[in-house]
Protein backbone atom coordinates (compact mmCIF):
# COMPACT_ATOMS: atom_id res chain seq x y z
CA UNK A 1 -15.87 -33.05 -0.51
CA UNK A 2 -17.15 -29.20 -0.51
CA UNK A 3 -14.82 -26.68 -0.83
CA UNK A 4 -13.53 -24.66 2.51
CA UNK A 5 -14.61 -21.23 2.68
CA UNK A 6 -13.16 -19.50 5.47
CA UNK A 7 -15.49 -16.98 8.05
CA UNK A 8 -13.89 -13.61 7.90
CA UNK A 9 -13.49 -12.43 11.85
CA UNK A 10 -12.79 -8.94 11.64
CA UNK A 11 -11.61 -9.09 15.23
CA UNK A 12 -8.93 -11.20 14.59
CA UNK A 13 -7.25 -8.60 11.80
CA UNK A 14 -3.59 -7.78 12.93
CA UNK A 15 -1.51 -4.63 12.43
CA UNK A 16 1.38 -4.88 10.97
CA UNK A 17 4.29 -1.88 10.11
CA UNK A 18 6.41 -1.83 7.56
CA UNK A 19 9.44 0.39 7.43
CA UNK A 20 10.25 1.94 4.01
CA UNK A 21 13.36 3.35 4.59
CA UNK A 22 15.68 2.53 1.85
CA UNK A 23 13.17 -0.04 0.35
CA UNK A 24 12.26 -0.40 -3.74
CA UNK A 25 9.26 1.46 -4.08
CA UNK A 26 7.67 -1.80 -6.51
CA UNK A 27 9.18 -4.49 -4.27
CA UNK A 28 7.78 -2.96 -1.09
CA UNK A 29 4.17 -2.25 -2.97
CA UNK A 30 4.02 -6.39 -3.95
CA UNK A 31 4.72 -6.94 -0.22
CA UNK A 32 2.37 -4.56 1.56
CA UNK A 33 -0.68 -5.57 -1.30
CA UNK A 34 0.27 -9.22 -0.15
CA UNK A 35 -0.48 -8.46 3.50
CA UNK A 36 -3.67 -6.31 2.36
CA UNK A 37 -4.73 -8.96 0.64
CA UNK A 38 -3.89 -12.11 2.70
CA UNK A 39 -1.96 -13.68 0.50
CA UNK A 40 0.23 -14.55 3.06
CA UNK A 41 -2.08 -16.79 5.07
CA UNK A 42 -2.99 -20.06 4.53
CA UNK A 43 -7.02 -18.74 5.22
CA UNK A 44 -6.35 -16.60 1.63
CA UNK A 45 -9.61 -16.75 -0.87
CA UNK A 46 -8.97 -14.79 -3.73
CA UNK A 47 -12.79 -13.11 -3.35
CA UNK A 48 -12.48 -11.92 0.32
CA UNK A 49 -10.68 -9.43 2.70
CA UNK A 50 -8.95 -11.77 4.57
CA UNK A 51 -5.91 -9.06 5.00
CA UNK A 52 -4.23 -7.06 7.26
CA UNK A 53 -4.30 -3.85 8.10
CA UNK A 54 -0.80 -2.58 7.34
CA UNK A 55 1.17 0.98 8.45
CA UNK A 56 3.89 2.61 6.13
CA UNK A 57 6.00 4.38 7.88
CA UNK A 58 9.17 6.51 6.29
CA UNK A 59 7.42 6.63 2.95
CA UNK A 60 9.36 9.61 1.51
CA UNK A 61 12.35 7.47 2.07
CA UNK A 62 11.20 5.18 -0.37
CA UNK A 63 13.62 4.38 -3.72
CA UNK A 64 13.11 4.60 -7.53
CA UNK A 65 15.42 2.01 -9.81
CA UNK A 66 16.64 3.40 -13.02
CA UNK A 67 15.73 6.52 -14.45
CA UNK A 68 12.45 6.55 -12.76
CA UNK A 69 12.99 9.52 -10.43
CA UNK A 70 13.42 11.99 -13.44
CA UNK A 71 11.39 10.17 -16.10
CA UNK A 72 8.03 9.17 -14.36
CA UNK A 73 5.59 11.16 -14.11
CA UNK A 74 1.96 10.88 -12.50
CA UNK A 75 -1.26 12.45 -14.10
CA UNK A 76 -4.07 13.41 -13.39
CA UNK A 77 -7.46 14.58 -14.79
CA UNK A 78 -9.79 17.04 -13.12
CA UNK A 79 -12.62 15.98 -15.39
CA UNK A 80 -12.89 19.69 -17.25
CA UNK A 81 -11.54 20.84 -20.25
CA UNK A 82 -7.84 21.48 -20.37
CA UNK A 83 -7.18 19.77 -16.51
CA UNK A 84 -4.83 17.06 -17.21
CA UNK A 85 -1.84 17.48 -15.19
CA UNK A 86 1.26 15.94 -14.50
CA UNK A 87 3.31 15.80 -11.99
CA UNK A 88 7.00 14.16 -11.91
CA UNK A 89 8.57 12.27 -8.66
CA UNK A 90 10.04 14.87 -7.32
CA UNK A 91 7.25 17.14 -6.92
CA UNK A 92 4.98 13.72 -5.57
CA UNK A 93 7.89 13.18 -2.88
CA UNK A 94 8.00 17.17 -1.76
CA UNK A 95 4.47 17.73 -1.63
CA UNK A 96 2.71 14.78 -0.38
CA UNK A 97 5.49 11.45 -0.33
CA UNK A 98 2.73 8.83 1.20
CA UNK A 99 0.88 9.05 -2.51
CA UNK A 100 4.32 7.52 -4.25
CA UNK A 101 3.17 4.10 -1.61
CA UNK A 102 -0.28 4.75 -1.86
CA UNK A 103 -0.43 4.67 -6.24
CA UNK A 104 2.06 1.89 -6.59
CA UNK A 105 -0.24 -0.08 -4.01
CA UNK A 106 -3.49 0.55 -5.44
CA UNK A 107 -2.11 -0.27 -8.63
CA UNK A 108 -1.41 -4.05 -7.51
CA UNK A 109 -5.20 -4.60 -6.09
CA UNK A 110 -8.11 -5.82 -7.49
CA UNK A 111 -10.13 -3.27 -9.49
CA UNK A 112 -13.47 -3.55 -8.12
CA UNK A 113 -15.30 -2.78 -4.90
CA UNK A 114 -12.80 -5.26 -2.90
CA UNK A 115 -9.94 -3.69 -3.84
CA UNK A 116 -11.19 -0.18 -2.39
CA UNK A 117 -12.22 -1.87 0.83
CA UNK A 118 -8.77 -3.07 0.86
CA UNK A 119 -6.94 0.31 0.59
CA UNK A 120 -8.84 1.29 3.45
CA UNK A 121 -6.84 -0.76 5.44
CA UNK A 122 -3.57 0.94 4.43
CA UNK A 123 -2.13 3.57 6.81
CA UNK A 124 0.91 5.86 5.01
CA UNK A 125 3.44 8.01 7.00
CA UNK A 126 6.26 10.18 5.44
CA UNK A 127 7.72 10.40 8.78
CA UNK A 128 8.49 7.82 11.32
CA UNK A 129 5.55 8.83 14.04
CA UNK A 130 2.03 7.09 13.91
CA UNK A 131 -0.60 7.32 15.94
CA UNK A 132 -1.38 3.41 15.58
CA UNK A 133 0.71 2.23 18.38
CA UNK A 134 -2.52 1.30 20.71
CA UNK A 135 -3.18 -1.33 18.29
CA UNK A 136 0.50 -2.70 19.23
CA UNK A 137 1.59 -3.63 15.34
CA UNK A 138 3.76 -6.19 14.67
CA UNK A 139 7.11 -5.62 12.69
CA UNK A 140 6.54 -6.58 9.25
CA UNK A 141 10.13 -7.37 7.40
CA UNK A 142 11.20 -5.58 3.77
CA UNK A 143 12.40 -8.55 1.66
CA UNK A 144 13.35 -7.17 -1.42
């Protein structure tokens, strides 16, 4: 018996939105990196892009358990001498909120090649508007 490989029709790919409103910031990340991944589908093969493409919407809604909001911090190195910056949750959510979805995300992919193709797929909105609705997205449910 050979083993099924499933053929990858890009065509087929839904859209799916996900409303962060409220939502655990980790619980909602292990969701949408399910749907990026496939991992929902009985197609999934743990080497291909079998995913989604998935839209965040209300991402500076998103919640922090704990003491995360005032202890956590995010760095960041500009590659010279002296540019190592951090920046704590606060600052992340006034500036630019998508990045809090977008880091806790790409920190649940696969570090290689496939996981960048995969984070291509992920659309993040602070607000409730995107322009995505021509590509008629299906309500994806928070379970957390």
């Amino acid at each position: 018996m050979k083993t099924f490989l499933p053929k990858i029709d890009v065509q087929r790919r839904e859209w799916r939105v996900i409303d962060a409103k409220g939502a655990v910031l980790g619980r909602l990340a292990v969701q949408v990196a399910d749907a990026l991944r496939g991992k929902d589908k009985p197609t999934y093969t743990p080497h291909l892009d079998a995913g989604d493409f998935v839209v965040v919407i209300n991402a500076a809604d998103v919640v922090l358990t704990g003491n995360k909001e005032s202890a956590k911090e995010y760095m960041s190195y500009s590659g010279w001498k002296g540019g190592e910056r951090y920046r704590s949750v606060r600052e992340v959510r006034e500036n630019h909120p998508e990045r809090l979805v977008m880091h806790a995300v790409k920190g649940m992919l696969p570090k290689n090649r496939l996981g960048d193709r995969l984070l291509t797929k992920l659309k993040v909105y602070s607000g409730t508007e995107h322009p995505h609705t021509a590509q008629q997205p299906k309500t994806m449910a928070y379970a957390g």
